[in-house]
N, C-alpha and C. Protein backbone atom coordinates (compact mmCIF):
# COMPACT_ATOMS: atom_id res chain seq x y z
N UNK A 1 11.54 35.28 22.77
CA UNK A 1 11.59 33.89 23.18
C UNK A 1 11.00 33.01 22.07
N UNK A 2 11.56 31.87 21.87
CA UNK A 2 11.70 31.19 20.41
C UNK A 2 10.78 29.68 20.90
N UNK A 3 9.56 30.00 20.75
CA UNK A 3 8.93 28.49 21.14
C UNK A 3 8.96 27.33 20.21
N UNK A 4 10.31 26.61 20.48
CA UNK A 4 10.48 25.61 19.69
C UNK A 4 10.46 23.89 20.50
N UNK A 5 9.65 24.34 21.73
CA UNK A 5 9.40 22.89 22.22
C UNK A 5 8.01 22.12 21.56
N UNK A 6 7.99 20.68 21.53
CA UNK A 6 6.61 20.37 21.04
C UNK A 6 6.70 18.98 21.43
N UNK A 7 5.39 18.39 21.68
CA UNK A 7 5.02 16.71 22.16
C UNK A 7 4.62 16.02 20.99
N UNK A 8 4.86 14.96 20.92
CA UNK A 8 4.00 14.04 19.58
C UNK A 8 3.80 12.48 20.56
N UNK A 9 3.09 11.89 20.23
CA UNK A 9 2.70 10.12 20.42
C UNK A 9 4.26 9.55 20.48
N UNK A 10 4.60 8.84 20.85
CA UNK A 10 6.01 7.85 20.51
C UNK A 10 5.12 6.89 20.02
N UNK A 11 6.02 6.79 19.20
CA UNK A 11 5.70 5.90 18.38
C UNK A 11 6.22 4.15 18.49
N UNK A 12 4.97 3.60 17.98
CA UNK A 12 4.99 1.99 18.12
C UNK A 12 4.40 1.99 19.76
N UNK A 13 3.63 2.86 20.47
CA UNK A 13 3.76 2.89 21.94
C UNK A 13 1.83 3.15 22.14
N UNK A 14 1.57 2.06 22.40
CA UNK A 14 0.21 2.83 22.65
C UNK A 14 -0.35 3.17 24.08
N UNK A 15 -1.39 3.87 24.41
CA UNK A 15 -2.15 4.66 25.64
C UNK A 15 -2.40 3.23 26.62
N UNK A 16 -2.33 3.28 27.50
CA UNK A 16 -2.35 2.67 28.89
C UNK A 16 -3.96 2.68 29.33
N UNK A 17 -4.81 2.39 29.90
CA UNK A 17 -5.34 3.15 30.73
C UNK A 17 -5.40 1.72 32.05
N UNK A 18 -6.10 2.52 33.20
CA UNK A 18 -5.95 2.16 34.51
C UNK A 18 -7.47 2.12 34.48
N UNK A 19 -8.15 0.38 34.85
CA UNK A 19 -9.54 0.17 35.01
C UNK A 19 -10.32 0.69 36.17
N UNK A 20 -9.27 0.75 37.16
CA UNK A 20 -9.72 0.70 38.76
C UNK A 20 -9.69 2.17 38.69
N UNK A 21 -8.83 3.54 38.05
CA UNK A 21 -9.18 5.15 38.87
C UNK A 21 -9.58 5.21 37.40
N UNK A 22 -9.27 4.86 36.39
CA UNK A 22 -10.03 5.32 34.78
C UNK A 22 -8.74 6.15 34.38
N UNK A 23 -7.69 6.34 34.91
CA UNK A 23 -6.64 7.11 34.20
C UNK A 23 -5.84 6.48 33.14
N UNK A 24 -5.45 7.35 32.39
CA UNK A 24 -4.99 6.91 31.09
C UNK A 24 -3.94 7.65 30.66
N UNK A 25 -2.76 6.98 30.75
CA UNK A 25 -1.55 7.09 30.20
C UNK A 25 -0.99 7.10 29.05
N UNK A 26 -1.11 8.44 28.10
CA UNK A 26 -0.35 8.26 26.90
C UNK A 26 0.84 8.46 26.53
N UNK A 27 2.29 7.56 26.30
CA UNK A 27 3.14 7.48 25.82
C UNK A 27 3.87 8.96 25.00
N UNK A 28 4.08 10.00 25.37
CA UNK A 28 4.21 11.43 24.51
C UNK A 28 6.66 11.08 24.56
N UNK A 29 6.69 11.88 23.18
CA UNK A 29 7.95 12.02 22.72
C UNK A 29 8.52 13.54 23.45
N UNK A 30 9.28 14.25 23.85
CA UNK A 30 9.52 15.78 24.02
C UNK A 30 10.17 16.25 23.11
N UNK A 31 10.17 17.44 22.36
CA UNK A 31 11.39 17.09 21.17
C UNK A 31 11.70 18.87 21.56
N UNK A 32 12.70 20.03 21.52
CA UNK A 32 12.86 20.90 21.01
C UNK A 32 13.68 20.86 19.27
N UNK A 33 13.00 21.94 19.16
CA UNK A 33 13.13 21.80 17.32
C UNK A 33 12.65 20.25 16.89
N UNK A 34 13.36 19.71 16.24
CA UNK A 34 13.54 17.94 15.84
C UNK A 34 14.74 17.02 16.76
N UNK A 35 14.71 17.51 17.87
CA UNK A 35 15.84 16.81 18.85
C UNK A 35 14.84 16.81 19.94
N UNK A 36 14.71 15.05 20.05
CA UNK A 36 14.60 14.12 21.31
C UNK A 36 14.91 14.86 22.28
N UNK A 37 14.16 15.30 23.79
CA UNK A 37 14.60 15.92 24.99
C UNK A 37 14.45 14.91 26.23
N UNK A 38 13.05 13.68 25.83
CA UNK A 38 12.56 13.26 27.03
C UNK A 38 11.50 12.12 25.99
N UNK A 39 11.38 11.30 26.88
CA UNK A 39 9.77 10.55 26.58
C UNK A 39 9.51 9.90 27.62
N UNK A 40 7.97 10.72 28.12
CA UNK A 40 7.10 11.03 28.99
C UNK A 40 6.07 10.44 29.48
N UNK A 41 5.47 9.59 30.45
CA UNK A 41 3.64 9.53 30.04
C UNK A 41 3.04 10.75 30.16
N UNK A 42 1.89 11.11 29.60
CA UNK A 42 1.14 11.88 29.53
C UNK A 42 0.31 11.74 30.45
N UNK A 43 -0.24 11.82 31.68
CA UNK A 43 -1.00 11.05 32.61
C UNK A 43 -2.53 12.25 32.76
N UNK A 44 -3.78 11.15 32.30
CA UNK A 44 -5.08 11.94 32.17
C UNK A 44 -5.72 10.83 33.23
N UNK A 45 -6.80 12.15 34.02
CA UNK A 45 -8.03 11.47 34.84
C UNK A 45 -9.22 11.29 33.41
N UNK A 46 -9.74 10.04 33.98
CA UNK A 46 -10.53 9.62 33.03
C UNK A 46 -11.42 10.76 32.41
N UNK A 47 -12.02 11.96 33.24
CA UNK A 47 -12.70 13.29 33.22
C UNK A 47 -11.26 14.01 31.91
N UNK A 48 -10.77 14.11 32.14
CA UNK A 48 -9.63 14.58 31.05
C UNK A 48 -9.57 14.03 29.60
N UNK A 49 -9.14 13.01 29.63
CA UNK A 49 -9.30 11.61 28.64
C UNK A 49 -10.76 11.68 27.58
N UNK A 50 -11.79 11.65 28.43
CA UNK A 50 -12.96 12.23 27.92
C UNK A 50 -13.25 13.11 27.27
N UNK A 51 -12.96 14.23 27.98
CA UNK A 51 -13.09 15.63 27.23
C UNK A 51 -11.95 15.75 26.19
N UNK A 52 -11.21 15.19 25.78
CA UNK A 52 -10.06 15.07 25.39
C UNK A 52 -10.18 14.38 23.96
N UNK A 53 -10.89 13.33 24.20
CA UNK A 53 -11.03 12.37 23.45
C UNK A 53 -12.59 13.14 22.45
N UNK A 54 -13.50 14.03 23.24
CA UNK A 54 -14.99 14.61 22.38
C UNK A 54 -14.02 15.59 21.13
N UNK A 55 -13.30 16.58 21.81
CA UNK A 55 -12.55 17.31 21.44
C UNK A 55 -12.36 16.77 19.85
N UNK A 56 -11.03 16.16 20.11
CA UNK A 56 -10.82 15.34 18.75
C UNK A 56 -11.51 14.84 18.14
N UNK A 57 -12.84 14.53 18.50
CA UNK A 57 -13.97 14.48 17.74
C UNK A 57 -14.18 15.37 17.08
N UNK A 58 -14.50 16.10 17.36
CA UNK A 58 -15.19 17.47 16.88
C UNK A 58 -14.00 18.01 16.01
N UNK A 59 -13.24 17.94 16.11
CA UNK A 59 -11.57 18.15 14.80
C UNK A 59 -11.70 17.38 13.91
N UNK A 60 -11.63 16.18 14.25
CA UNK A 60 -11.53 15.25 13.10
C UNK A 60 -12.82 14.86 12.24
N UNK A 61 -14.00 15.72 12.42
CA UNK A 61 -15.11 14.93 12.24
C UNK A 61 -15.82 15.82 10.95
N UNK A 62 -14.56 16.34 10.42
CA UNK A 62 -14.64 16.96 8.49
C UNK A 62 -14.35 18.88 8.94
N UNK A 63 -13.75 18.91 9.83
CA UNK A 63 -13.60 20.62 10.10
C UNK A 63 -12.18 21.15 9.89
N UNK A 64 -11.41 19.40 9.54
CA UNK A 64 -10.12 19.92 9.22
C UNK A 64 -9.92 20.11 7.69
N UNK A 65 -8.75 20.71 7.43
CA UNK A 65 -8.84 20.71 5.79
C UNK A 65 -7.34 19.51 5.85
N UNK A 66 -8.22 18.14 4.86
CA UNK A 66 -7.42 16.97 4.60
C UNK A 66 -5.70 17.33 4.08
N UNK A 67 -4.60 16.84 4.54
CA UNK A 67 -3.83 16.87 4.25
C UNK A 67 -3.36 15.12 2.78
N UNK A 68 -2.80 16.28 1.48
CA UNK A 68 -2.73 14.76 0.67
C UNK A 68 -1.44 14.31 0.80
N UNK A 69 -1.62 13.01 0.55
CA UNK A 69 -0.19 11.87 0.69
C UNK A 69 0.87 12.92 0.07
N UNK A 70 1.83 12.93 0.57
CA UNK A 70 3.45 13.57 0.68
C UNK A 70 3.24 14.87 1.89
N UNK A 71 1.94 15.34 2.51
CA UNK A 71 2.07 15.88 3.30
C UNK A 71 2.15 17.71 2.75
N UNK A 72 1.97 18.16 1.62
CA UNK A 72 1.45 19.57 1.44
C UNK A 72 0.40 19.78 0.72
N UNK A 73 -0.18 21.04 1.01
CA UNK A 73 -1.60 21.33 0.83
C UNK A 73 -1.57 22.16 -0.34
């Protein structure tokens, strides 16, 4: 079995969130291979969003190895 599904941001589309339950809606693309399937919200409880959001902290916060302009390493 050939896992060639994957999500990305849509683009020009930014995250939602909801003041009153704290949920937060992010805008996601569906693509198998490089072909469009769907575009989705992503729907997080604020408890999600959170942990979600430390996460990517902790990635982005010098543990990745920088990718340079044109995109190879």
């Amino acid at each position: 079995m050939s896992l060639t599904w994957h999500a990305s941001p849509q683009r020009a589309a930014l995250p939602i969130g909801d003041p009153t339950t704290g949920e937060v809606r992010i805008p996601v693309a569906l693509y198998d291979l490089d072909v469009l399937q769907a575009e989705v919200p992503l729907v997080l409880s604020r408890t999600e969003a959170e942990a979600l959001r430390d996460r990517l902290d902790v990635l982005l916060s010098g543990t990745l190895v920088p990718v340079p302009a044109g995109g190879t390493r």
